[in-house]
N, C-alpha and C. Protein backbone atom coordinates (compact mmCIF):
# COMPACT_ATOMS: atom_id res chain seq x y z
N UNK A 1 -30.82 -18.96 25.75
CA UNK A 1 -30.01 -18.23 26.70
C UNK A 1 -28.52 -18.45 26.45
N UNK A 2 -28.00 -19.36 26.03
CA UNK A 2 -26.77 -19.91 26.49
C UNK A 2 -26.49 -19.57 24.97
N UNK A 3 -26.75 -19.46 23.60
CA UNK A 3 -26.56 -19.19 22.54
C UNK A 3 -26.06 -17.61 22.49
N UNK A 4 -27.06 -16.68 23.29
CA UNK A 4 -26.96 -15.61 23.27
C UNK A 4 -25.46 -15.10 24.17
N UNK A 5 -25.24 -15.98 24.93
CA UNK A 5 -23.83 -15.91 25.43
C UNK A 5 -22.80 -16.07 24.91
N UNK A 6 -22.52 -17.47 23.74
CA UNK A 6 -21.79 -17.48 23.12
C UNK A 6 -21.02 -16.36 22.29
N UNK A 7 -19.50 -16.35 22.15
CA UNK A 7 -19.44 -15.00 21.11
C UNK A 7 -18.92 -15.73 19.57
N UNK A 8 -20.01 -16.02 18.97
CA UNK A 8 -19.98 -16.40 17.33
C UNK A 8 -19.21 -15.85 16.77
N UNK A 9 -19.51 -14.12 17.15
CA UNK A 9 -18.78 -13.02 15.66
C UNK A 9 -17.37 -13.25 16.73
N UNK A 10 -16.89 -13.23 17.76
CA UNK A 10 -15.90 -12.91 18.01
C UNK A 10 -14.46 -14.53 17.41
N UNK A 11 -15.67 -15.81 17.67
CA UNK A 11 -14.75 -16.77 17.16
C UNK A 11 -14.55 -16.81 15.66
N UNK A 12 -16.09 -16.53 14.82
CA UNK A 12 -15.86 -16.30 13.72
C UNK A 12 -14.68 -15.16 12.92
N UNK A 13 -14.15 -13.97 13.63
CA UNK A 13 -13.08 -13.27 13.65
C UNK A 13 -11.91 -13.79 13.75
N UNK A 14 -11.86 -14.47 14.69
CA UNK A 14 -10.84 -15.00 15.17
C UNK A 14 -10.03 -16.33 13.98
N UNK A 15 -11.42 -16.84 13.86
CA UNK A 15 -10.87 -18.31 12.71
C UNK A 15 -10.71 -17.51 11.40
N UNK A 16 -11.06 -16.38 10.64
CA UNK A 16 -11.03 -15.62 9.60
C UNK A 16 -9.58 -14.78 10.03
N UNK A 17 -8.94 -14.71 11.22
CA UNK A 17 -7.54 -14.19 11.36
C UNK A 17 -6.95 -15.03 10.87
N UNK A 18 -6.83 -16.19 11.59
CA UNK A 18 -5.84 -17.27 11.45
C UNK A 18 -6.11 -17.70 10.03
N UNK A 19 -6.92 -17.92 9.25
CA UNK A 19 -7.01 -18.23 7.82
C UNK A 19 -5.85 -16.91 7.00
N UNK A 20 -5.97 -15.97 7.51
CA UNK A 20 -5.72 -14.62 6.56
C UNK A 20 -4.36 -14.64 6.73
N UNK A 21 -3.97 -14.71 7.81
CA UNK A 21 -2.21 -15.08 8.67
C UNK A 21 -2.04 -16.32 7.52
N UNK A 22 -2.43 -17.65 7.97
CA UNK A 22 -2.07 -18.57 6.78
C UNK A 22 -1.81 -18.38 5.66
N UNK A 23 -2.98 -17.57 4.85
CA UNK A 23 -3.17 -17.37 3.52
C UNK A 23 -1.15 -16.70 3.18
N UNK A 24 -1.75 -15.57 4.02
CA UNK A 24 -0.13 -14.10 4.17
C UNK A 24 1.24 -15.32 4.24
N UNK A 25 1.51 -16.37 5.13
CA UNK A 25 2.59 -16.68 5.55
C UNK A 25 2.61 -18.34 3.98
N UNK A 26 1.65 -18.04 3.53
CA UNK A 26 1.66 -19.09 2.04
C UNK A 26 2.52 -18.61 0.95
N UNK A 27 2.48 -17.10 1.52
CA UNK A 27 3.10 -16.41 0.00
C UNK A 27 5.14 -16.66 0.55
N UNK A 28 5.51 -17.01 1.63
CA UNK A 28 7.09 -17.07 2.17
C UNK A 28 6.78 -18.75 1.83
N UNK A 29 6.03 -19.43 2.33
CA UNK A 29 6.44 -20.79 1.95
C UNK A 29 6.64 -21.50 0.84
N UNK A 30 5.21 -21.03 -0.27
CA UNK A 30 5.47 -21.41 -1.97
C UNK A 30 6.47 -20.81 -2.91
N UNK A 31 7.01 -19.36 -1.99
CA UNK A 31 7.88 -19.21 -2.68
C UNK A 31 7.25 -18.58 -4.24
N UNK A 32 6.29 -17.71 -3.81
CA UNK A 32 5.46 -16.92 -5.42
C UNK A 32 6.24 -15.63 -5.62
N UNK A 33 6.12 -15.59 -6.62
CA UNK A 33 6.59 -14.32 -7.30
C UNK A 33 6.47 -12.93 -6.54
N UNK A 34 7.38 -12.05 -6.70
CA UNK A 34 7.17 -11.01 -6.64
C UNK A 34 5.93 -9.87 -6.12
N UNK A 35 5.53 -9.91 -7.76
CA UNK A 35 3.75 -9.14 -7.95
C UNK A 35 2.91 -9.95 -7.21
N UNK A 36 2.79 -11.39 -7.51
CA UNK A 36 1.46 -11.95 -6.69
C UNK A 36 1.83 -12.30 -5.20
N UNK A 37 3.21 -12.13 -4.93
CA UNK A 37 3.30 -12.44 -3.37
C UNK A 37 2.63 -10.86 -2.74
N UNK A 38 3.18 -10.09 -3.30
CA UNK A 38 2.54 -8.28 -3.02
C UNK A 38 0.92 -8.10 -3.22
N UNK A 39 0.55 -8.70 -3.95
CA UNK A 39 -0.77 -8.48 -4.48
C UNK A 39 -1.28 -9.41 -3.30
N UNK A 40 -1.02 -11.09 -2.89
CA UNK A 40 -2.10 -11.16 -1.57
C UNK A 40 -1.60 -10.76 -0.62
N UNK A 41 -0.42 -10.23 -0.31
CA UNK A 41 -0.37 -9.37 1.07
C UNK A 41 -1.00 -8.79 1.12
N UNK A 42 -0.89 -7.41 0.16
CA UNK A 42 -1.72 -6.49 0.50
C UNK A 42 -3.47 -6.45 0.56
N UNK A 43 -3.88 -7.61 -0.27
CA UNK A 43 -5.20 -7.78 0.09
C UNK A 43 -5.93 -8.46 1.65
N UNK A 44 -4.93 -9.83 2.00
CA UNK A 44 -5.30 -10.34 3.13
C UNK A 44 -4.66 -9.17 3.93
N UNK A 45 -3.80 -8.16 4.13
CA UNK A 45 -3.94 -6.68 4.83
C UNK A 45 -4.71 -6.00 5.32
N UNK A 46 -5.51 -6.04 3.89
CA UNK A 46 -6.84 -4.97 3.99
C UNK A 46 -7.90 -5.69 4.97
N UNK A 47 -8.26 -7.31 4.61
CA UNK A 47 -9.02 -8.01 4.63
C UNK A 47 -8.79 -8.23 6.60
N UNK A 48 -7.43 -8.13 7.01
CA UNK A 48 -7.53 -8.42 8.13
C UNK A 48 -7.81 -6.89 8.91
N UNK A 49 -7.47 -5.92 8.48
CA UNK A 49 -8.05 -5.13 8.90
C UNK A 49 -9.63 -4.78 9.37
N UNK A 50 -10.14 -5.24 7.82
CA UNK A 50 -11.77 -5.07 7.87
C UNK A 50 -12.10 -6.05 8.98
N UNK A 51 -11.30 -7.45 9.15
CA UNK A 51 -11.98 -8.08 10.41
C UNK A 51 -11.78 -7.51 11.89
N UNK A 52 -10.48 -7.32 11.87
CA UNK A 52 -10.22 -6.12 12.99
C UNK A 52 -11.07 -5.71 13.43
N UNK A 53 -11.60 -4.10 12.71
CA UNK A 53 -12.66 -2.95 13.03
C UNK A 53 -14.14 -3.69 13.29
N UNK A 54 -14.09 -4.10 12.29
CA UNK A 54 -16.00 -4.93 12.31
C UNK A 54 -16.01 -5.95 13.31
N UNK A 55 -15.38 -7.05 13.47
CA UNK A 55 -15.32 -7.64 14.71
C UNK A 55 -15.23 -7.81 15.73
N UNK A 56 -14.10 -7.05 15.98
CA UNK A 56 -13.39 -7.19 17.23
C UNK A 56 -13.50 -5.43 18.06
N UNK A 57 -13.23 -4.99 17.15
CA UNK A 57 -13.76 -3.07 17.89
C UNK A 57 -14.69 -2.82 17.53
N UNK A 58 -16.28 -3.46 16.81
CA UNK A 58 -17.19 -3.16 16.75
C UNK A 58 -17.71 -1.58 16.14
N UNK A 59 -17.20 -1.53 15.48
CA UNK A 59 -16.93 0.05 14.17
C UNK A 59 -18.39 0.12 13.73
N UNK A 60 -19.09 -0.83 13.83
CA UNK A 60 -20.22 -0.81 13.03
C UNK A 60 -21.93 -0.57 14.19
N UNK A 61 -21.60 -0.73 15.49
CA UNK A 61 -22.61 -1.06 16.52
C UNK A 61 -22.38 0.11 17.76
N UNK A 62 -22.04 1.22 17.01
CA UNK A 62 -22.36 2.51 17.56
C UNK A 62 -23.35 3.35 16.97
N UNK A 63 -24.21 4.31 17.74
CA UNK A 63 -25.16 5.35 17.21
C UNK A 63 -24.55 6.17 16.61
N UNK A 64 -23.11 6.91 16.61
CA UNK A 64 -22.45 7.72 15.87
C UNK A 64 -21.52 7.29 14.98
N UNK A 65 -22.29 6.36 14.03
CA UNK A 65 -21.51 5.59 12.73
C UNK A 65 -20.99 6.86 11.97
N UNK A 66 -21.36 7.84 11.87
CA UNK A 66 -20.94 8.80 10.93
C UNK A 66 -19.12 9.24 11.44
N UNK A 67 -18.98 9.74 12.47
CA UNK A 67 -17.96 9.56 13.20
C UNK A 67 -16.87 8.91 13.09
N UNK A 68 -17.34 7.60 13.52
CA UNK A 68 -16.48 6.69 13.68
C UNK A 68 -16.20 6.57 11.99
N UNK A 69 -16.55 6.52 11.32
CA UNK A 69 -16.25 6.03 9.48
C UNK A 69 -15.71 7.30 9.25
N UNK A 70 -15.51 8.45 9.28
CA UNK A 70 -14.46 9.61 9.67
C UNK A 70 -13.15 9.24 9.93
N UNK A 71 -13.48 8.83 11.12
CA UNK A 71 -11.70 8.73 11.91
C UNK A 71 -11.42 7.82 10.97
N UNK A 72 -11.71 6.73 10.85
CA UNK A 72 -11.23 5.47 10.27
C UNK A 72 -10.63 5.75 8.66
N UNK A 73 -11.76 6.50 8.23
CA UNK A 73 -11.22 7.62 6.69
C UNK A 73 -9.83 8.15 7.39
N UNK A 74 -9.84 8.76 7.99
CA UNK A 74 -8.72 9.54 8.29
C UNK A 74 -7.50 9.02 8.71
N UNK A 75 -7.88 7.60 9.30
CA UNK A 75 -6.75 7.26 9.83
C UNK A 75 -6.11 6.29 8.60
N UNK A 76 -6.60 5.73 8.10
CA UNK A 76 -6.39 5.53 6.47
C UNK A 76 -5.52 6.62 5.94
N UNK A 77 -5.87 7.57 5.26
CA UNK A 77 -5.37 8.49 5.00
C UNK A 77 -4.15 8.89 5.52
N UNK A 78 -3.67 8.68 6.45
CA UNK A 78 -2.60 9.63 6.73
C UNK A 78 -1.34 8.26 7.10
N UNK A 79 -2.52 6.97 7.49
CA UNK A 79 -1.29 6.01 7.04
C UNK A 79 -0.86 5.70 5.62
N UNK A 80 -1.74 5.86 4.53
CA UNK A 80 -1.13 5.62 3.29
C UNK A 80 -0.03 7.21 3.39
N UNK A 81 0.11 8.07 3.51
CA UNK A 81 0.53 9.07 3.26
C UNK A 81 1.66 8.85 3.92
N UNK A 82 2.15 8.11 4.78
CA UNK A 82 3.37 7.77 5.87
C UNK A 82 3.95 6.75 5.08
N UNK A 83 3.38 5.87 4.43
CA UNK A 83 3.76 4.71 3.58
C UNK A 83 4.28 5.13 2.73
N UNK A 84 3.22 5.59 1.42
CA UNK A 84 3.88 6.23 0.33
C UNK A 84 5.18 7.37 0.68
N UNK A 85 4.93 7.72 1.32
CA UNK A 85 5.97 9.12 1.97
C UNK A 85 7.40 8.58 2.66
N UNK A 86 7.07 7.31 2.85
CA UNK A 86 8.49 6.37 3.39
C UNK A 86 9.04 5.87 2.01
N UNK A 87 8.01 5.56 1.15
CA UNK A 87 8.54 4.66 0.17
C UNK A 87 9.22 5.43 -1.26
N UNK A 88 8.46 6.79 -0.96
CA UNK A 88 9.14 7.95 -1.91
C UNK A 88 10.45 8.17 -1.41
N UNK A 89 10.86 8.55 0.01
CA UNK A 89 12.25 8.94 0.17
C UNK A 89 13.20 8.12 0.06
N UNK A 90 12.64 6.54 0.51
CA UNK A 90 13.69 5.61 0.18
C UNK A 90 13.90 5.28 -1.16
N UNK A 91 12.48 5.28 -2.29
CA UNK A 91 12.97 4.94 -3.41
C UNK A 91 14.06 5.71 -4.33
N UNK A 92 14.00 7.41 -3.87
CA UNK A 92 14.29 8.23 -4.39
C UNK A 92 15.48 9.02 -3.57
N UNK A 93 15.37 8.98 -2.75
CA UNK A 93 15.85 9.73 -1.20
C UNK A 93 16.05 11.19 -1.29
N UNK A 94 16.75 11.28 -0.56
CA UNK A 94 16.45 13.37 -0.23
C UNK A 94 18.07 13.34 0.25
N UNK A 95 18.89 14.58 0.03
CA UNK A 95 20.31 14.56 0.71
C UNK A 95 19.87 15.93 0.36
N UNK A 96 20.54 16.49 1.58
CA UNK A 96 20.65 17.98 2.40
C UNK A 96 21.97 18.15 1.80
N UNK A 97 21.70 19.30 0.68
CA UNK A 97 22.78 19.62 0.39
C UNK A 97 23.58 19.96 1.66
């Protein structure tokens, strides 16, 4: 009874944040390069995301999985497209004649 109360996945989320935060705030303290400070951001990024959705908003423990992995496609999508689309005008910029 009292097992089934416990929330495992929610502490297990929780201690897999704080590892991923650590991991992220390792790359300002050692002082790494460039490429590999970018390269584990953006992975512990992804990685905290995936704990996000699967953990904590439960993305996976609905009857309309098809749906929900839609939006989530989509909402992907249109944030890389805001990113890249920020990072094009600043790299490059735009002036009105």
């Amino acid at each position: 009874m009292l097992k089934k109360l416990f929330p495992a996945g929610h502490l297990l989320g929780f201690t897999a944040s704080i590892l991923l935060t650590l991991v992220a705030l390792s790359v300002v303290k050692f002082d790494l390069s460039r490429q590999i400070g970018l390269a584990i951001l953006i992975v512990t990024a992804f990685l905290q995301a995936a704990v996000q959705l699967f953990l904590f908003m439960h993305i996976g423990e609905s009857s309309d999985k098809k749906t929900l992995y839609t939006n989530v496609i989509y909402a992907v999508l249109i944030a890389l497209i805001i990113i890249f689309g920020s990072a094009f005008v600043m790299v490059w910029g735009y002036q009105i004649p």
